[in-house]
Protein backbone atom coordinates (compact mmCIF):
# COMPACT_ATOMS: atom_id res chain seq x y z
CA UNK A 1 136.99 97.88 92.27
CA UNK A 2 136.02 100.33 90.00
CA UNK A 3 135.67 104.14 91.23
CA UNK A 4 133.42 105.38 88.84
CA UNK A 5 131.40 107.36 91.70
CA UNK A 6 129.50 110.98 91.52
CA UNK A 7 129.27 113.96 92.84
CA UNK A 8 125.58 114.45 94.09
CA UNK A 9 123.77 116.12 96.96
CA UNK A 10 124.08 113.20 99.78
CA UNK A 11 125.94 112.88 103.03
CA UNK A 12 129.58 112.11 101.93
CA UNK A 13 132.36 113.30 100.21
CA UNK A 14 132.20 114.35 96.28
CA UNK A 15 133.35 112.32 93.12
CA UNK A 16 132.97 112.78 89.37
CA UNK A 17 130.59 112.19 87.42
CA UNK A 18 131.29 110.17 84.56
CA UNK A 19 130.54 111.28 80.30
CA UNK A 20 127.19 109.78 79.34
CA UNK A 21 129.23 108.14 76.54
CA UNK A 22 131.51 106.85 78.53
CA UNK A 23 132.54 103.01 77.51
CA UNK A 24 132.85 102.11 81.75
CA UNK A 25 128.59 103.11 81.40
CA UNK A 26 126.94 100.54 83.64
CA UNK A 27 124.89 97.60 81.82
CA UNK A 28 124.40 94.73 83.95
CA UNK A 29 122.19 95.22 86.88
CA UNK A 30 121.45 92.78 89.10
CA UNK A 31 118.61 92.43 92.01
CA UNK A 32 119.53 89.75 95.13
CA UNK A 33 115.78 88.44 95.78
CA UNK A 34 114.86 86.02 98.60
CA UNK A 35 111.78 85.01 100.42
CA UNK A 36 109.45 88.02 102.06
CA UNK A 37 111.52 90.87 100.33
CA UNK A 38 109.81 94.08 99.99
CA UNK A 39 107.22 94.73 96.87
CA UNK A 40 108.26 98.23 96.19
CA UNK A 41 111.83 97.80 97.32
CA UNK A 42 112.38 95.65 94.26
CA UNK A 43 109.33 97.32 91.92
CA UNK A 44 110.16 101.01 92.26
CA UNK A 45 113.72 100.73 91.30
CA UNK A 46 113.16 98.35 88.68
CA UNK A 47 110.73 100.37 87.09
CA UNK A 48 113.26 103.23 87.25
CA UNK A 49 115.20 101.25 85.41
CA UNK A 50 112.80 100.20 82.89
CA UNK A 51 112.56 103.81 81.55
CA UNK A 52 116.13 103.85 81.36
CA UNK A 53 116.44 100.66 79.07
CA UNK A 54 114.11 102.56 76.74
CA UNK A 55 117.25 104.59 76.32
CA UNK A 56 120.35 102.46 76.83
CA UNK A 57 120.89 98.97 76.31
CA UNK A 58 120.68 97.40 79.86
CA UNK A 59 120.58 94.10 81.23
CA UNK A 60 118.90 93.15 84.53
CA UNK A 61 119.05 89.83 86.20
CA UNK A 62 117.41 88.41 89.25
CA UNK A 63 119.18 86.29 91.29
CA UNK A 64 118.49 83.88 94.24
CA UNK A 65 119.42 80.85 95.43
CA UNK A 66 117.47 78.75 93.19
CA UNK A 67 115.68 79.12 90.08
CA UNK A 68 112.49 78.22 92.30
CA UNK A 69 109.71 81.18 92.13
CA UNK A 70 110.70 83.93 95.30
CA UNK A 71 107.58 84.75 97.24
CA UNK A 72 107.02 87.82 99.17
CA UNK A 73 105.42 86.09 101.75
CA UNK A 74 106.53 85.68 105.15
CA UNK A 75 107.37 82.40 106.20
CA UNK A 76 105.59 82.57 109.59
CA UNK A 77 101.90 82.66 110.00
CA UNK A 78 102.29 85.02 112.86
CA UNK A 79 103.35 87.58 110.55
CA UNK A 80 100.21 87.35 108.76
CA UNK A 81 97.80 88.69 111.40
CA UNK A 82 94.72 88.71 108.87
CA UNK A 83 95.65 85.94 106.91
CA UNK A 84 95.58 88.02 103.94
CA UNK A 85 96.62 87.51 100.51
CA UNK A 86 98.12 90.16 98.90
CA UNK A 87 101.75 88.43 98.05
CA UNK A 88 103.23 87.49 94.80
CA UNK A 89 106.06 85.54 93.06
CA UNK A 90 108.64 86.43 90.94
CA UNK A 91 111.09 83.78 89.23
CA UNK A 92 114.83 84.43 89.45
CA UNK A 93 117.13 84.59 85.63
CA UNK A 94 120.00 82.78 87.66
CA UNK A 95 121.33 81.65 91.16
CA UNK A 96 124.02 82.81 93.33
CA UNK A 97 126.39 80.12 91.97
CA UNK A 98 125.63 80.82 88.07
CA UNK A 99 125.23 84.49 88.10
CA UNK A 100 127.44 86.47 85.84
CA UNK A 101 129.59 88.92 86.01
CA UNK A 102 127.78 92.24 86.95
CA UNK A 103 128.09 96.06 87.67
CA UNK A 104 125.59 97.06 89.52
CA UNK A 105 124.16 94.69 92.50
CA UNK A 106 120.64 95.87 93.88
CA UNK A 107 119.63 94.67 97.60
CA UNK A 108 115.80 94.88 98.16
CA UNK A 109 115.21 94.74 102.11
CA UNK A 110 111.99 93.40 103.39
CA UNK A 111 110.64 90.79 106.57
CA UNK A 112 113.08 88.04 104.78
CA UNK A 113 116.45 90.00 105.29
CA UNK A 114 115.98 89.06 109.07
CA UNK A 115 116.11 85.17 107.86
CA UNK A 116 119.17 83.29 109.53
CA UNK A 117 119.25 81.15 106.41
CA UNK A 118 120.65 83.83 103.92
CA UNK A 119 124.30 82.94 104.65
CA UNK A 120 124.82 82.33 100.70
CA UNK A 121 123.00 85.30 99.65
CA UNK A 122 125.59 87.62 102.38
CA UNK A 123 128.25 85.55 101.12
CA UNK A 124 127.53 86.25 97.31
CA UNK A 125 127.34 90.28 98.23
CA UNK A 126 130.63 89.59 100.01
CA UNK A 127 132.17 88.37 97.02
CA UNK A 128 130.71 90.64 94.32
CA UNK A 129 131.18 93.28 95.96
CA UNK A 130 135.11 94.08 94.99
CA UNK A 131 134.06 93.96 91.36
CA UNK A 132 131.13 95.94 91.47
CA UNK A 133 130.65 99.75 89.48
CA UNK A 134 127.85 100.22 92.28
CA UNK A 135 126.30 98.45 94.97
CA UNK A 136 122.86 99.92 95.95
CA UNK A 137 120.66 98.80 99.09
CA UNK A 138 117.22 99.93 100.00
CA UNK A 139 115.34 99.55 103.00
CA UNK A 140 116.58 96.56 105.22
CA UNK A 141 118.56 95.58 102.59
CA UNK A 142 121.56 97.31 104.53
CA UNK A 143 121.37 94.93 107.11
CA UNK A 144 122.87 92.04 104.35
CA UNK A 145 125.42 94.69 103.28
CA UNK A 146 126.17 95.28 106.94
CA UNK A 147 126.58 91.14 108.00
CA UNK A 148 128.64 91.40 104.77
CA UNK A 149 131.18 93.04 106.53
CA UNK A 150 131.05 95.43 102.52
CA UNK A 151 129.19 98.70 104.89
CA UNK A 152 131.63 98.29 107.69
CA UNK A 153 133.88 101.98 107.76
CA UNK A 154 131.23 103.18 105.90
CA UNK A 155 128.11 105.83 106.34
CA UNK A 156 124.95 103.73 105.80
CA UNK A 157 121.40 104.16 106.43
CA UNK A 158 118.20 101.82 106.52
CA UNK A 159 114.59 101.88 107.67
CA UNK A 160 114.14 103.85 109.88
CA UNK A 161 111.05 101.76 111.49
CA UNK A 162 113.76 99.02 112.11
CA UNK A 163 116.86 101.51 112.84
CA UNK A 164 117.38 100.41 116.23
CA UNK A 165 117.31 96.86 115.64
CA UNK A 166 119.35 96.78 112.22
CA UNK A 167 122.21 99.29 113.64
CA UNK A 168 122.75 97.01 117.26
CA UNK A 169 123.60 94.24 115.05
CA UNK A 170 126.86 95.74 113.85
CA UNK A 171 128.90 98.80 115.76
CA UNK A 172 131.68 98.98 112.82
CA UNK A 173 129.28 100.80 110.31
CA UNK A 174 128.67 105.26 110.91
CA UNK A 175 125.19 104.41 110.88
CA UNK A 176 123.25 108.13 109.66
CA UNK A 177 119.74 107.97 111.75
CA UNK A 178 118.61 110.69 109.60
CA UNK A 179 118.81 110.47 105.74
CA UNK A 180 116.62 109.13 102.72
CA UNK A 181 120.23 107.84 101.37
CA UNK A 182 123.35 107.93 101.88
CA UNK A 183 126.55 107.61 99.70
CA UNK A 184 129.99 106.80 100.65
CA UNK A 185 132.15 105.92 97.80
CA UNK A 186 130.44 103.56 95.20
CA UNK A 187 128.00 102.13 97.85
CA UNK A 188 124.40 103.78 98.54
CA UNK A 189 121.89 102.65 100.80
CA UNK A 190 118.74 103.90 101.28
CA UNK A 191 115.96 104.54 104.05
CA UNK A 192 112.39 102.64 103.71
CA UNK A 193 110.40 101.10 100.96
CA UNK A 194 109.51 104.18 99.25
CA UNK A 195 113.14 105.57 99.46
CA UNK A 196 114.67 103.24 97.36
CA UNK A 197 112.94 104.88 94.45
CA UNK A 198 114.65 108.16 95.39
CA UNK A 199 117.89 106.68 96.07
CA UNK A 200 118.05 104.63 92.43
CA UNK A 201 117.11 108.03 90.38
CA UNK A 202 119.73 109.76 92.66
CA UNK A 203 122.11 106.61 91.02
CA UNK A 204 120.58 107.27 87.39
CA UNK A 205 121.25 110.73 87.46
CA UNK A 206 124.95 110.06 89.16
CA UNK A 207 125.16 107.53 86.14
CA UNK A 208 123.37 108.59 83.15
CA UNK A 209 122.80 112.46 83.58
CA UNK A 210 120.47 115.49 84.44
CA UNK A 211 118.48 114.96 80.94
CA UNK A 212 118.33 111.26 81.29
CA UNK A 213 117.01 111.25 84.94
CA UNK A 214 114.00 113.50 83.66
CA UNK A 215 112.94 111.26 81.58
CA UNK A 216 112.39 108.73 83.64
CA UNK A 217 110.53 110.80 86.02
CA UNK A 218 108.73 112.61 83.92
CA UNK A 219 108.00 109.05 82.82
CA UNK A 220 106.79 107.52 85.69
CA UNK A 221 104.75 110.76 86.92
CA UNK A 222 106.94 110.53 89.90
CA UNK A 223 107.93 113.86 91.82
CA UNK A 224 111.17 112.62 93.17
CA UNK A 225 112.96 113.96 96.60
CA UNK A 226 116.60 115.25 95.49
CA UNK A 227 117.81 116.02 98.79
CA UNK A 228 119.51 113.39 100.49
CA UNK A 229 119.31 114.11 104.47
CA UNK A 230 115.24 114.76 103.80
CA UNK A 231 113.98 112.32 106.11
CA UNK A 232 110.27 113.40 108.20
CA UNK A 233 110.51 109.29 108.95
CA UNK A 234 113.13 109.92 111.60
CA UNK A 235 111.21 111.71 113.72
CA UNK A 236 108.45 109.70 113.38
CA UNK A 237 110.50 106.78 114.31
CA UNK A 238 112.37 108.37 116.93
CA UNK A 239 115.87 107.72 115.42
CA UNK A 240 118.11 110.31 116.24
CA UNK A 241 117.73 109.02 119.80
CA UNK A 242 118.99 105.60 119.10
């Protein structure tokens, strides 16, 4: 496993940053995507990382089980209460079994990480995982990491709307109720949705650099949060209490 972490303004210990030259630069980033993941969990951090392949010469691969199209649609009516239509389809580059070797393993959360049929796709972060540069989650996400076994000794965080649920389901991770991400080695996770788009410039700038991470914001038109524990969402969902 490789321990090219950073030093950064989070809730664990400090690292070093590597050279923006450096040869051991991640280029192979990789999203896990299944049915009824999260829109922006996946968008916001890939468009992050858009801006930074304008820079350095990055490949990103989506992988699944199949090369079928991934919806973002729940599987169950019920979830669905207005029958609406606002869902899409993206198709996976290659599957679980094909997928090549990679640095950096992204794990969008959504309705679909609650899905007893992901076995593979827990299995496949299972594996990866020891050869990884960086394995970020966002959202719900953590709760694949977590059945894993990858987050257990470690500080995590999730959603805070599903905290209480996602944290009963496994005792050996230092679950932080109140963070927008949280580091611990070379694994970050990150609080809801719109988090994970702090949490993967936080990554960027660990990776690439002050100058590079402006950019990309400036970029996007995206005023970024760079502190770490800011999180108003855990008082709104109650989770310090949990």
């Amino acid at each position: 496993m490789s321990s090219l972490v950073c030093s950064l303004p989070s809730v664990s210990g400090t690292t070093t940053t590597p050279a923006n030259d450096s040869p051991d630069l991640p280029r192979s980033f990789e999203y896990l995507v299944y049915p009824a993941f999260e829109p922006l969990d996946f968008s916001g951090p890939f468009d992050a990382l858009n801006y930074v392949g304008s820079l350095y010469k990055l490949d990103i691969h989506l992988i699944s089980e199949t090369l079928d199209p991934v919806t973002t649609r729940p599987s169950s009516a019920g979830m669905i209460p207005q029958n609406s239509s606002t869902f899409f389809q993206i198709l996976p580059t290659t599957t679980l079994t094909t997928a090549p070797d990679l640095d950096v393993l992204i794990v969008p959360g959504g309705i679909g990480s609650r899905s007893p049929y992901l076995n593979s796709t827990i299995h496949f972060i299972r594996d990866r995982y020891p050869k990884l540069k960086y394995l970020l989650s966002v959202c719900t996400g953590a709760l694949l990491c977590s059945k894993s076994g990858v987050l257990d000794g470690r500080n995590a965080t999730t959603n805070k709307r599903s905290y209480k649920s996602i944290t009963a389901t496994n005792d050996k991770v230092h679950w932080v109720p109140e963070a927008r991400w949280v580091t611990d080695g070379n694994i970050w996770t990150t609080s809801g949705v719109s988090s994970g788009i702090d949490g993967m410039l936080a990554l960027i700038r660990c990776i690439y650099g002050d100058d590079v991470v402006t950019n990309v914001v400036n970029s996007m038109e995206y005023e970024r949060h760079v502190d770490a524990h800011y999180d108003p969402f855990a008082a709104v969902w109650n989770t310090t209490s949990a």
